[in-house]
Protein backbone atom coordinates (compact mmCIF):
# COMPACT_ATOMS: atom_id res chain seq x y z
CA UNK A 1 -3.48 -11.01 -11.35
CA UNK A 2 -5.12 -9.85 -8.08
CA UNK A 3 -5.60 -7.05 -6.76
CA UNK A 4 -6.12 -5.15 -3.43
CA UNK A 5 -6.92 -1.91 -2.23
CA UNK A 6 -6.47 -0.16 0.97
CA UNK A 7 -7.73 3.28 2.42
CA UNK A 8 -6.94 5.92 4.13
CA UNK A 9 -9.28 8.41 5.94
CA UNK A 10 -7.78 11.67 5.26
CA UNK A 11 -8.71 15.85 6.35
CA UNK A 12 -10.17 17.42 3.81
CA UNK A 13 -8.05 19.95 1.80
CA UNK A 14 -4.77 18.68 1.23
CA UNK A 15 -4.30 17.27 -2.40
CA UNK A 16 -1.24 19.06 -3.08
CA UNK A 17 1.21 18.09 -0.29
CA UNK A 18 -0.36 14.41 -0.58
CA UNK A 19 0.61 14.58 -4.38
CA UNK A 20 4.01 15.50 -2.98
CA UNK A 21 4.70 12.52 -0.53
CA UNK A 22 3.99 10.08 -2.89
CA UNK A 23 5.56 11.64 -5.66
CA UNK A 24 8.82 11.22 -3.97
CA UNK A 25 7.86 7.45 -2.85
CA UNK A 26 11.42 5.57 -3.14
CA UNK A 27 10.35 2.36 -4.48
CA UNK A 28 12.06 -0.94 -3.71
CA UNK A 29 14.51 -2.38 -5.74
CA UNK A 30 13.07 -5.45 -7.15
CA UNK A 31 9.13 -6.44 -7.17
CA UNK A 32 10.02 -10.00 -5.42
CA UNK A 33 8.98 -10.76 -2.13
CA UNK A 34 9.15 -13.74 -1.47
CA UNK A 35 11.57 -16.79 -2.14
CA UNK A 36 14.51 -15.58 -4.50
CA UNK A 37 14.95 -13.39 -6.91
CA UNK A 38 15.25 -15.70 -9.82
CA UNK A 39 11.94 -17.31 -8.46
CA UNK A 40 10.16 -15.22 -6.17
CA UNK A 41 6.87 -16.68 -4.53
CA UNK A 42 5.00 -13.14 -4.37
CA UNK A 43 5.67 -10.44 -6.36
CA UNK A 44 4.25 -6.26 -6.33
CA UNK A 45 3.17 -5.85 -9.82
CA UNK A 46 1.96 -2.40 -9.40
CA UNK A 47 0.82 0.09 -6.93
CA UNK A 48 -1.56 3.51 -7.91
CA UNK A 49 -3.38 5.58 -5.12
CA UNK A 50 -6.21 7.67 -5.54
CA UNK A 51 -8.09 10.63 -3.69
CA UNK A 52 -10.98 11.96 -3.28
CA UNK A 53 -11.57 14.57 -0.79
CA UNK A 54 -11.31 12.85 2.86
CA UNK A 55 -10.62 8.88 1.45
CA UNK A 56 -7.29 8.03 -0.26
CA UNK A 57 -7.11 4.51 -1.76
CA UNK A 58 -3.66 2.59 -2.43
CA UNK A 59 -4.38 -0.21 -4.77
CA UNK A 60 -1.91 -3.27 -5.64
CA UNK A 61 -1.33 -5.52 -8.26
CA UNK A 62 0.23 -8.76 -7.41
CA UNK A 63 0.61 -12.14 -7.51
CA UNK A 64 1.12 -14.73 -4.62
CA UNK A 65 0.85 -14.16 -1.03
CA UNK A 66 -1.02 -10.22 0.02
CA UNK A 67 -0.05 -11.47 4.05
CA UNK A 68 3.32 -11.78 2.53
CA UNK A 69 3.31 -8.16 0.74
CA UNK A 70 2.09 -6.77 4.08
CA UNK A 71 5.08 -8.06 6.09
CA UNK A 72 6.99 -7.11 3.46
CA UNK A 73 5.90 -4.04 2.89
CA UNK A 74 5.75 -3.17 6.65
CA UNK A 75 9.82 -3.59 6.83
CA UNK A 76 10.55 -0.95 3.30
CA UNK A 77 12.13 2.33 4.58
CA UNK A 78 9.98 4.08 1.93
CA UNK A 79 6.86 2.55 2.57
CA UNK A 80 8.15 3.65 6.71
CA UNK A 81 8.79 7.34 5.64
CA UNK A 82 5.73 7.47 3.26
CA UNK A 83 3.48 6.44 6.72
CA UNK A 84 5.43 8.92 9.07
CA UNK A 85 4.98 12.06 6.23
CA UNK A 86 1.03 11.03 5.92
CA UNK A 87 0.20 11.28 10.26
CA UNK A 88 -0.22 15.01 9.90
CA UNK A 89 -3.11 14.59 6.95
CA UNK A 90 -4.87 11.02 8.41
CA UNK A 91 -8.15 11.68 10.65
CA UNK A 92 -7.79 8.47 11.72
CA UNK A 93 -4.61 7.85 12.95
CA UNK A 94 -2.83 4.69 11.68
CA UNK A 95 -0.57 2.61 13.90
CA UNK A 96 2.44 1.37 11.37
CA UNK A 97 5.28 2.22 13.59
CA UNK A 98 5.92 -1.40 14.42
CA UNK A 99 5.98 -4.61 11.64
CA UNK A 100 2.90 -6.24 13.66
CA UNK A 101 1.10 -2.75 13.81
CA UNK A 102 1.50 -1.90 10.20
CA UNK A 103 0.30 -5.45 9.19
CA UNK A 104 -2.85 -5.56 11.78
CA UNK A 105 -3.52 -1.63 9.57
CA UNK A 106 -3.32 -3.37 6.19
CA UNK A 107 -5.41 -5.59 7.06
CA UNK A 108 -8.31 -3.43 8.80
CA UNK A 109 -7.94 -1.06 5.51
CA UNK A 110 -8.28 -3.64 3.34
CA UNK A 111 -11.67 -3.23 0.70
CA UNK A 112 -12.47 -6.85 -0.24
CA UNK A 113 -12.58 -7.00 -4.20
CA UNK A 114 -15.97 -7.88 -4.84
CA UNK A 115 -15.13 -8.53 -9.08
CA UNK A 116 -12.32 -8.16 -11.04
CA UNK A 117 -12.27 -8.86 -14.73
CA UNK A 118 -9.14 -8.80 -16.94
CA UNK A 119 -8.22 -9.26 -20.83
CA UNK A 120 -5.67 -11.49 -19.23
CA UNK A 121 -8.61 -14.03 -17.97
């Protein structure tokens, strides 16, 4: 499965209370995204995010369509309140307020995966 990774430029100094926000990240209810739910087109697999002192990295796991995780993540209320809890600690602001604006910001923080190697393959 693929996957992709986004980043964050972050101020120095505040591991804790970014532990905190995503710590209480309310996750959606099913990993479907597209299609139906008894045969879904896209689907989040899995989500981690790392940190290391001013760059924070969200990585996915999926399979399908990532433009379809990005408009679909751009309309979850937790991936909404996750963004408005993060604008005091970016040094770069993000602009995620709007569907269009949070998938334009996916897509400029987007690392393009250069390898990946699984068991799976």
């Amino acid at each position: 499965m693929p996957f992709a990774a986004l980043t964050y430029d972050i101020k120095a100094g505040y591991e804790k209370e970014l532990t905190e926000i995503f710590n209480g990240f309310k996750r959606v209810g099913s990993p479907a995204v597209g299609g139906d739910q008894e045969k879904p087109t896209t689907r989040i697999l899995a989500t981690a995010v790392f940190l290391r002192e001013t760059t924070m990295v969200r990585v996915i796991e999926y399979e399908g369509d990532l433009q379809e995780i990005a408009r679909h993540m751009a309309s979850q209320p937790g991936v909404q309140e996750v963004e408005r809890k993060l604008v005091p600690y970016l040094s770069r602001p993000r602009d995620t307020g709007t569907p269009e604006g949070f998938v334009a910001t996916f897509n400029r923080s987007l690392l393009p995966c250069l390898t990946q190697l699984s068991v799976r393959d």
